[in-house]
Structure formats: structure tokens, C-alpha cells
N, C-alpha and C. Protein backbone atom coordinates (compact mmCIF):
# COMPACT_ATOMS: atom_id res chain seq x y z
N UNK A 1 -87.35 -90.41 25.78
CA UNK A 1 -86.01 -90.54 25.25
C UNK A 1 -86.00 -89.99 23.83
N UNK A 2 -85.13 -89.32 23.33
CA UNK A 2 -85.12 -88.42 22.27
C UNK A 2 -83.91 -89.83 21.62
N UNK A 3 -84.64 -89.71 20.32
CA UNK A 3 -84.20 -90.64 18.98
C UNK A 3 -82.62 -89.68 18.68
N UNK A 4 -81.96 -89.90 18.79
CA UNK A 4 -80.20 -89.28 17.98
C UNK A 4 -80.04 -89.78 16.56
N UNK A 5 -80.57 -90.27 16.28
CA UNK A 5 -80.06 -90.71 14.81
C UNK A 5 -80.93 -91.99 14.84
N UNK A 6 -81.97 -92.06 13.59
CA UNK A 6 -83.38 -93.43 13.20
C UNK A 6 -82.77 -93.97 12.27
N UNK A 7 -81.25 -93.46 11.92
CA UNK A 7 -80.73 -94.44 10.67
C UNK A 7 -79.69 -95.67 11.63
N UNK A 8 -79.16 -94.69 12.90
CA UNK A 8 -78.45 -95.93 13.56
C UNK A 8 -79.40 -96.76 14.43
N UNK A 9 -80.52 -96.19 14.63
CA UNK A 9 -81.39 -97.17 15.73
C UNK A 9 -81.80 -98.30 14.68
N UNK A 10 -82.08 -97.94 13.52
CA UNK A 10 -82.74 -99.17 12.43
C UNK A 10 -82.11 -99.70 12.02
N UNK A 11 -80.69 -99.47 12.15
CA UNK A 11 -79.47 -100.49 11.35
C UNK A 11 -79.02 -101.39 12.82
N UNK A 12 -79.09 -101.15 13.73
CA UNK A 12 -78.83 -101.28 15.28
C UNK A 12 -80.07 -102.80 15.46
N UNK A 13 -81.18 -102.49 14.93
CA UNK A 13 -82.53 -103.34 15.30
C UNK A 13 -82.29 -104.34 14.30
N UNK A 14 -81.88 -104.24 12.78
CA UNK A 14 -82.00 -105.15 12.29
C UNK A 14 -80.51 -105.93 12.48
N UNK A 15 -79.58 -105.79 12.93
CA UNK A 15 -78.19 -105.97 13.14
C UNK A 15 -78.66 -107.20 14.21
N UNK A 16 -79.82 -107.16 15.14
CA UNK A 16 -80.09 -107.73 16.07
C UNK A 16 -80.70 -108.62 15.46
N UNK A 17 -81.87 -108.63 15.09
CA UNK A 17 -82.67 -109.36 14.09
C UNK A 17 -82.38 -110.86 13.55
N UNK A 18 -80.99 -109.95 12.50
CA UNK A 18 -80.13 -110.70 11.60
C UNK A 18 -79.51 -111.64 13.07
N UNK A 19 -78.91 -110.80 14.33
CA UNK A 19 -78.42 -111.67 14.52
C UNK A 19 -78.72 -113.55 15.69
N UNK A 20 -80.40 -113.12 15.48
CA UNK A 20 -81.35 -113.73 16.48
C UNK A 20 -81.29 -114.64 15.47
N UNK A 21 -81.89 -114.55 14.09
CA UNK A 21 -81.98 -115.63 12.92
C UNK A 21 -80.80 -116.47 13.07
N UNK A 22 -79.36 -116.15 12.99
CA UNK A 22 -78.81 -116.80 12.75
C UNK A 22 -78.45 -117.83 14.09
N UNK A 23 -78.80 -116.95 15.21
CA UNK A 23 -78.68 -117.48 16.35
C UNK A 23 -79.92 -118.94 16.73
N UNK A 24 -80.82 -118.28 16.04
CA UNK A 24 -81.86 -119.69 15.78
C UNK A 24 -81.86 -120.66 15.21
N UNK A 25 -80.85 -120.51 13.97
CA UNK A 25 -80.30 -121.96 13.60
C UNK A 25 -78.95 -122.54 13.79
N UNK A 26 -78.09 -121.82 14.79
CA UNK A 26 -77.42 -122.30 15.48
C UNK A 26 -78.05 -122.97 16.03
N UNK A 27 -78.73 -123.01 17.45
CA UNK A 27 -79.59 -123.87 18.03
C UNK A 27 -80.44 -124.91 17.50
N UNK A 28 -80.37 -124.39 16.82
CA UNK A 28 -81.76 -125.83 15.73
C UNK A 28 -81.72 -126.52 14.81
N UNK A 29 -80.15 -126.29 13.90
CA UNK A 29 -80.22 -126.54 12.66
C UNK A 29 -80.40 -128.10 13.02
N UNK A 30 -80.15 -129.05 13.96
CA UNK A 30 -80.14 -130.22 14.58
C UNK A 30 -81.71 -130.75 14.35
N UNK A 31 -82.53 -129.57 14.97
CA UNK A 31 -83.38 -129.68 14.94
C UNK A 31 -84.15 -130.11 13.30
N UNK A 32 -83.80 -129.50 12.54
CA UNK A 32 -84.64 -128.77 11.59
C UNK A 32 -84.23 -129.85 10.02
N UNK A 33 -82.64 -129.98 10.37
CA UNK A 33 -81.99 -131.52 9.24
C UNK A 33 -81.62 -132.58 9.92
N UNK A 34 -81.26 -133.55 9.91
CA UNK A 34 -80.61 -134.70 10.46
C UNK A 34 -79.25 -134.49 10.09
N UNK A 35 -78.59 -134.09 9.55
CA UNK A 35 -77.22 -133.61 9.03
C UNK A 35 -76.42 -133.32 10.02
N UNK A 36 -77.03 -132.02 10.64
CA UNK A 36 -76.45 -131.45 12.09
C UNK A 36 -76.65 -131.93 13.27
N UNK A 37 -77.26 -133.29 13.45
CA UNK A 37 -77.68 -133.72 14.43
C UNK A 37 -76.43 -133.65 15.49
N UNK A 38 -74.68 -134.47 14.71
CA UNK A 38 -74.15 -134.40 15.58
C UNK A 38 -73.01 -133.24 14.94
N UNK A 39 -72.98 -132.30 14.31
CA UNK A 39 -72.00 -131.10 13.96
C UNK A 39 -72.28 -130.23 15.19
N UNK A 40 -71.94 -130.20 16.64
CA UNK A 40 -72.16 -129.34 17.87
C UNK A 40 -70.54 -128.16 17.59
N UNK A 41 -69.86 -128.71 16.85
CA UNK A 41 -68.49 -128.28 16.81
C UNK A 41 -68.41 -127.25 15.82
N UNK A 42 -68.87 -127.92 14.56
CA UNK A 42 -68.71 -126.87 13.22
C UNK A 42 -70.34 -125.86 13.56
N UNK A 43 -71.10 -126.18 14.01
CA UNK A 43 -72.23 -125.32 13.94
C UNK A 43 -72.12 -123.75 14.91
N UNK A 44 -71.22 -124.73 15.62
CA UNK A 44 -70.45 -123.34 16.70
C UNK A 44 -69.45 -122.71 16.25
N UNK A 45 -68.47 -123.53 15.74
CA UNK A 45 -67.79 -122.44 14.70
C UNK A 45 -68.32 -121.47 13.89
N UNK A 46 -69.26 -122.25 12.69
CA UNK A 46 -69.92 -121.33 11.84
C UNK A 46 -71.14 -120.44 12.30
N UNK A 47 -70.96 -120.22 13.28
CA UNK A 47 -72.04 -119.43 13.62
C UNK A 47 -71.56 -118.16 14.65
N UNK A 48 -70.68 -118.87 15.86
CA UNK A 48 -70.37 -118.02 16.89
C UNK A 48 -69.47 -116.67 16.08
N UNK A 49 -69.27 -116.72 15.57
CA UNK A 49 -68.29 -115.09 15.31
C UNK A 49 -69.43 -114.15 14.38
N UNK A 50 -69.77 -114.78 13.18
CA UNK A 50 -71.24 -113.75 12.64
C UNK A 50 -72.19 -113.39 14.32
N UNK A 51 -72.68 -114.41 14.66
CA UNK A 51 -73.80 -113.73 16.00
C UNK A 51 -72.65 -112.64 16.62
N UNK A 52 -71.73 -112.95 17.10
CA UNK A 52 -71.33 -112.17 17.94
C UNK A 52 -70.99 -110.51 17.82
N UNK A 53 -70.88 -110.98 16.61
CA UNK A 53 -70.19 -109.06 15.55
C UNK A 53 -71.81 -108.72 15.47
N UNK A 54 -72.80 -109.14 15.11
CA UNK A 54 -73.90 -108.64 14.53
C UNK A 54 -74.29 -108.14 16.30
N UNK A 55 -74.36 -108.64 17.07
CA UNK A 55 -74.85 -107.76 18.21
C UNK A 55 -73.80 -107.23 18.86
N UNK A 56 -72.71 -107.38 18.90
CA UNK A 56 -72.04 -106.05 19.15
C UNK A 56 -72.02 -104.97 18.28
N UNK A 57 -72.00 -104.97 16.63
CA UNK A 57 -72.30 -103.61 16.18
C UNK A 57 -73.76 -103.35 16.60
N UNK A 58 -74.78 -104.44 16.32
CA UNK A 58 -76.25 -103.73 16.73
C UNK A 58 -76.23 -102.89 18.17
N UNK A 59 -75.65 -103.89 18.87
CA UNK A 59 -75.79 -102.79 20.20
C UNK A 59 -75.02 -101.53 20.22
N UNK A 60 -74.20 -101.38 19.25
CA UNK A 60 -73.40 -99.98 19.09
C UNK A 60 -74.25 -98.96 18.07
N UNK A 61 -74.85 -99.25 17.56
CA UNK A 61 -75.88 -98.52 16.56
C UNK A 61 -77.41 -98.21 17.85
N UNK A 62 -77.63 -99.03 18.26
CA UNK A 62 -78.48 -98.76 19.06
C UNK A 62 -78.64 -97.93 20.25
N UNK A 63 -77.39 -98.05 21.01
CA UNK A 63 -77.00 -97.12 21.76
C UNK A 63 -76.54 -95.93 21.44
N UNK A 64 -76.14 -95.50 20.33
CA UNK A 64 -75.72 -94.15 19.10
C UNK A 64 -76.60 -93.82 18.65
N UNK A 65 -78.24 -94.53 18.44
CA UNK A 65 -79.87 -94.32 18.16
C UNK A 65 -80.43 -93.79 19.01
N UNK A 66 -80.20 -93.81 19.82
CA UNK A 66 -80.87 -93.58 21.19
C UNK A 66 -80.33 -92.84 22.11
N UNK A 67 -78.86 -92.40 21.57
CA UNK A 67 -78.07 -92.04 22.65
C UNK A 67 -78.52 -91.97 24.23
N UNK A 68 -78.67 -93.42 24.52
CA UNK A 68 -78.95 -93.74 25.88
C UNK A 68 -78.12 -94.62 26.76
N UNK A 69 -78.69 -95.34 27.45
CA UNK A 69 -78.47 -96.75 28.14
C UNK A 69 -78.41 -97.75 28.29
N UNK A 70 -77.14 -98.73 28.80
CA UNK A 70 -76.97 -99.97 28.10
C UNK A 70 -78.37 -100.64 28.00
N UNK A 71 -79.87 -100.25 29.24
CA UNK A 71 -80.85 -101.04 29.41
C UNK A 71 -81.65 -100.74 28.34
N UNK A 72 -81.79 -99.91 27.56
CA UNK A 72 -82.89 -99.64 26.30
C UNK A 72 -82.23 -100.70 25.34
N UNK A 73 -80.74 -100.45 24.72
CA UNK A 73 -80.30 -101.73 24.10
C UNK A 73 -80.44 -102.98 24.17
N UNK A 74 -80.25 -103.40 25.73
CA UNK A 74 -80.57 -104.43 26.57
C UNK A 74 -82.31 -104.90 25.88
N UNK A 75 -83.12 -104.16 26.61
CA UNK A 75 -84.49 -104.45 25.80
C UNK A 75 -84.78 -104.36 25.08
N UNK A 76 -84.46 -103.25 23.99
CA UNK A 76 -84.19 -103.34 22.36
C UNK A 76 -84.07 -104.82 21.69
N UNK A 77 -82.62 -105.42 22.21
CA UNK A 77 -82.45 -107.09 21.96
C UNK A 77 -82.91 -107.56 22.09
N UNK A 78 -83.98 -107.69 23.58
CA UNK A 78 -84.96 -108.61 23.64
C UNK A 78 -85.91 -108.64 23.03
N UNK A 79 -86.61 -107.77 22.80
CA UNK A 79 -87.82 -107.45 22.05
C UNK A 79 -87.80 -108.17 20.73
N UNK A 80 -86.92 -107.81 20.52
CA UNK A 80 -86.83 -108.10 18.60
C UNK A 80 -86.16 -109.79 19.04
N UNK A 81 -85.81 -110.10 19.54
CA UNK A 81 -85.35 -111.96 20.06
C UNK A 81 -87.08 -112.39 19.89
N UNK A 82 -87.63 -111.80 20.98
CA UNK A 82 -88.94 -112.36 20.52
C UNK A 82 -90.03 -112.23 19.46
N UNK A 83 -89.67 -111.44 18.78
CA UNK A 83 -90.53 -110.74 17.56
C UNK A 83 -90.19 -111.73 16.78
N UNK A 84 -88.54 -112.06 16.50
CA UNK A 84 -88.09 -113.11 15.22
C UNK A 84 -88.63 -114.80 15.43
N UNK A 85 -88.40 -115.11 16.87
CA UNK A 85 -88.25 -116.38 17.05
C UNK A 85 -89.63 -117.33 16.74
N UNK A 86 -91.30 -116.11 17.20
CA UNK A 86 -92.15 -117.41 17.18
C UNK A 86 -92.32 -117.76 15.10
N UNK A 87 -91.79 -116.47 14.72
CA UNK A 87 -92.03 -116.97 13.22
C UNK A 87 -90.75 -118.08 12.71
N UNK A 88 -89.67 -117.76 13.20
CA UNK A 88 -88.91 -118.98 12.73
C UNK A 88 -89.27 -120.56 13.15
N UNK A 89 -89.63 -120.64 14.38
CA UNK A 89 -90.17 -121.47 15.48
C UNK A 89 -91.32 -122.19 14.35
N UNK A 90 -92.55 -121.57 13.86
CA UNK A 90 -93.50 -121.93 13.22
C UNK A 90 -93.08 -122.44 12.08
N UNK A 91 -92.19 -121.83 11.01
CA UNK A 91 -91.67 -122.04 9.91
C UNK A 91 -91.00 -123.66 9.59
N UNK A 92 -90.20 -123.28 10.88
CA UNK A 92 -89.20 -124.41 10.52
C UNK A 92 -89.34 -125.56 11.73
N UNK A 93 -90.09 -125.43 12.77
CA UNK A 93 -90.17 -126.61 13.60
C UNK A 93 -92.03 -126.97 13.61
N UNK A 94 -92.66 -125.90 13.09
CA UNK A 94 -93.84 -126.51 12.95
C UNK A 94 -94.80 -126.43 14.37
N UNK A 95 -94.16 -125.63 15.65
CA UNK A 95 -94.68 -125.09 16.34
C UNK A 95 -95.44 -123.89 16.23
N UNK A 96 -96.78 -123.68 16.56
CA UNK A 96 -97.71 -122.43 16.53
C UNK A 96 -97.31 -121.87 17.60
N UNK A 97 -97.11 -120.51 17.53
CA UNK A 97 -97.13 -119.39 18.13
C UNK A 97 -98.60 -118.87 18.54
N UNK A 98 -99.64 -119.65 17.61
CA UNK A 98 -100.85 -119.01 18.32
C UNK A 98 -101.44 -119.60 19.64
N UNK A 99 -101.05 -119.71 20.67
CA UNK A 99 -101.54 -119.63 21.98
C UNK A 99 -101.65 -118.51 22.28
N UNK A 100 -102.32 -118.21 23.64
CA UNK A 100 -102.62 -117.21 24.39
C UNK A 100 -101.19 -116.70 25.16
N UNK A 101 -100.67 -117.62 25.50
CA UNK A 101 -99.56 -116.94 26.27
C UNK A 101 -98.03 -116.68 25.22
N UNK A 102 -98.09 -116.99 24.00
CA UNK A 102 -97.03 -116.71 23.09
C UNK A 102 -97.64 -115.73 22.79
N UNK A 103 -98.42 -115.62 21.95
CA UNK A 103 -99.07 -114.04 21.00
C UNK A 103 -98.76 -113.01 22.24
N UNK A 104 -99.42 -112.94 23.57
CA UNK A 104 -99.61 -112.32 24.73
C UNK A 104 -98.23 -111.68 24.72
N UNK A 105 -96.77 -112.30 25.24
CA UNK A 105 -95.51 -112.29 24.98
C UNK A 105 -95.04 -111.53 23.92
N UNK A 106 -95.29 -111.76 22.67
CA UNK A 106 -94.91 -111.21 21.17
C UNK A 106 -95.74 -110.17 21.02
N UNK A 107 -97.14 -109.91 21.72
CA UNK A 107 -97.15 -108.47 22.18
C UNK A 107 -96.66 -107.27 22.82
N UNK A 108 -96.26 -107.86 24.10
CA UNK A 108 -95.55 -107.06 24.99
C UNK A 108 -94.70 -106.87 24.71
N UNK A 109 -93.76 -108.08 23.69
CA UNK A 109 -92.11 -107.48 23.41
C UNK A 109 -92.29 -106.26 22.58
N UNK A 110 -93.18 -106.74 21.80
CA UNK A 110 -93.27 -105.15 20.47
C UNK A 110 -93.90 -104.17 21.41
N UNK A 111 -94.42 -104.39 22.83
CA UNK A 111 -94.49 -102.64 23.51
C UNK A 111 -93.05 -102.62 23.85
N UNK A 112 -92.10 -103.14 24.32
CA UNK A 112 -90.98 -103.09 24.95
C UNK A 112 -90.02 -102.26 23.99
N UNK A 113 -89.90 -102.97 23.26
CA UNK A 113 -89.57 -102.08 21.67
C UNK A 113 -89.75 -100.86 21.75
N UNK A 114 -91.22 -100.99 21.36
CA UNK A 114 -91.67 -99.22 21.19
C UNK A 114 -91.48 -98.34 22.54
N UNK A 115 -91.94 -98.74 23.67
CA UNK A 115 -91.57 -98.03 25.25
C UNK A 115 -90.33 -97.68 25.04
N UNK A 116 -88.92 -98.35 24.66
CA UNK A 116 -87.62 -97.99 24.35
C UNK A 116 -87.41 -97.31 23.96
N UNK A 117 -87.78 -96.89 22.68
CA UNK A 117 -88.20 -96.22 21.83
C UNK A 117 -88.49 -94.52 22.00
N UNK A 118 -89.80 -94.64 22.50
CA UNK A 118 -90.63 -93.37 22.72
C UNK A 118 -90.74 -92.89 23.59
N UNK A 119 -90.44 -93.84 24.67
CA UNK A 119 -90.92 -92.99 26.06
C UNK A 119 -89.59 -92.19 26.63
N UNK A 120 -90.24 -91.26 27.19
CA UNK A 120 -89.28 -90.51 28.23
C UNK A 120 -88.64 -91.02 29.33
């Protein structure tokens, strides 16, 4: 697959990135303070419209990067979902990512990535 533009594929990847982070403490902030334990209402407010714009432009930069297919975007997102999560995961809930079958995972996503990427 021939790259169309590495300024929209990299604004496209981190658009995703940005919008996995924020998507991770949507899910967790419960987790992570006692504050949000019961905000299920405002945490969805304040969160659902940033996630949602950040991967719809990412996936529009990405697909304009790549000038390809919704499925490279498709795995593009995933990849980088798993690239962000075991470090937030560790950070802020105190779960290791170093097992065999997480690292294993957070390998393959970063081939998935790059296969997207490079391959024909």
C-alpha cells in the first residue's frame, strides 16, 4: 500500500491515540478516584463528543494517509487501542502489562500497525 500523504496518516494515528486516552478514562475514571464512582452521566457527557470527533477525524486522516480501505483504518485503530491501553492500564490501575500473553498482544498490534502501513 503506497503512503498518500505521512502528514495525514500521523495526524490520523495520533487523533486515535488521543482518542483511546480519553476513552480510557471514560471507562475508569471510577476506577482510578472515588469521585466518579457514581458520575455514569456527566462522565458520558464529558467525554462522548471529544472521543467521537477525535476518531472520526482520525479515521478521515487515515484513510487520506493511506488512501485506502475502511479495513487498514479499521486496524490502524486497533493497533494503536492496544499500544495506549497496557501503559495507561499500568499507570493508573497498577496492572502489569508484563505477562506473556499482554506483551505477546502489544506486539502483534505494533505489527498490525506497521503491516497497514507497508505492506502491499
Amino acid at each position: 500500500m503506497k503512503i498518500n500523504s505521512s502528514a495525514d496518516l500521523l495526524i490520523g494515528m495520533l487523533l486515535f491515540a488521543f482518542a483511546q486516552i480519553l476513552g480510557f478514562f471514560q471507562m475508569n475514571l471510577r476506577y482510578i478516584h472515588p469521585w466518579w464512582e457514581d458520575k455514569g452521566i456527566l462522565t458520558t457527557l464529558l467525554f462522548a463528543i471529544p472521543v467521537g470527533g477525535l476518531f472520526y477525524y482520525g479515521w478521515g486522516h487515515v484513510m487520506s494517509g493511506l488512501n485506502s480501505s475502511a479495513w487498514s483504518a479499521r486496524f490502524i485503530g486497533f493497533g494503536i487501542s492496544y499500544l495506549v491501553f497496557p501503559f495507561l492500564t499500568y499507570f493508573y490501575l497498577n496492572e502489569s502489562f508484563f505477562s506473556f500473553k499482554t506483551l505477546s498482544c502489544f506486539v502483534l498490534s505494533l505489527f498490525i500497525v506497521l503491516i497497514q502501513i507497508y505492506a502491499e
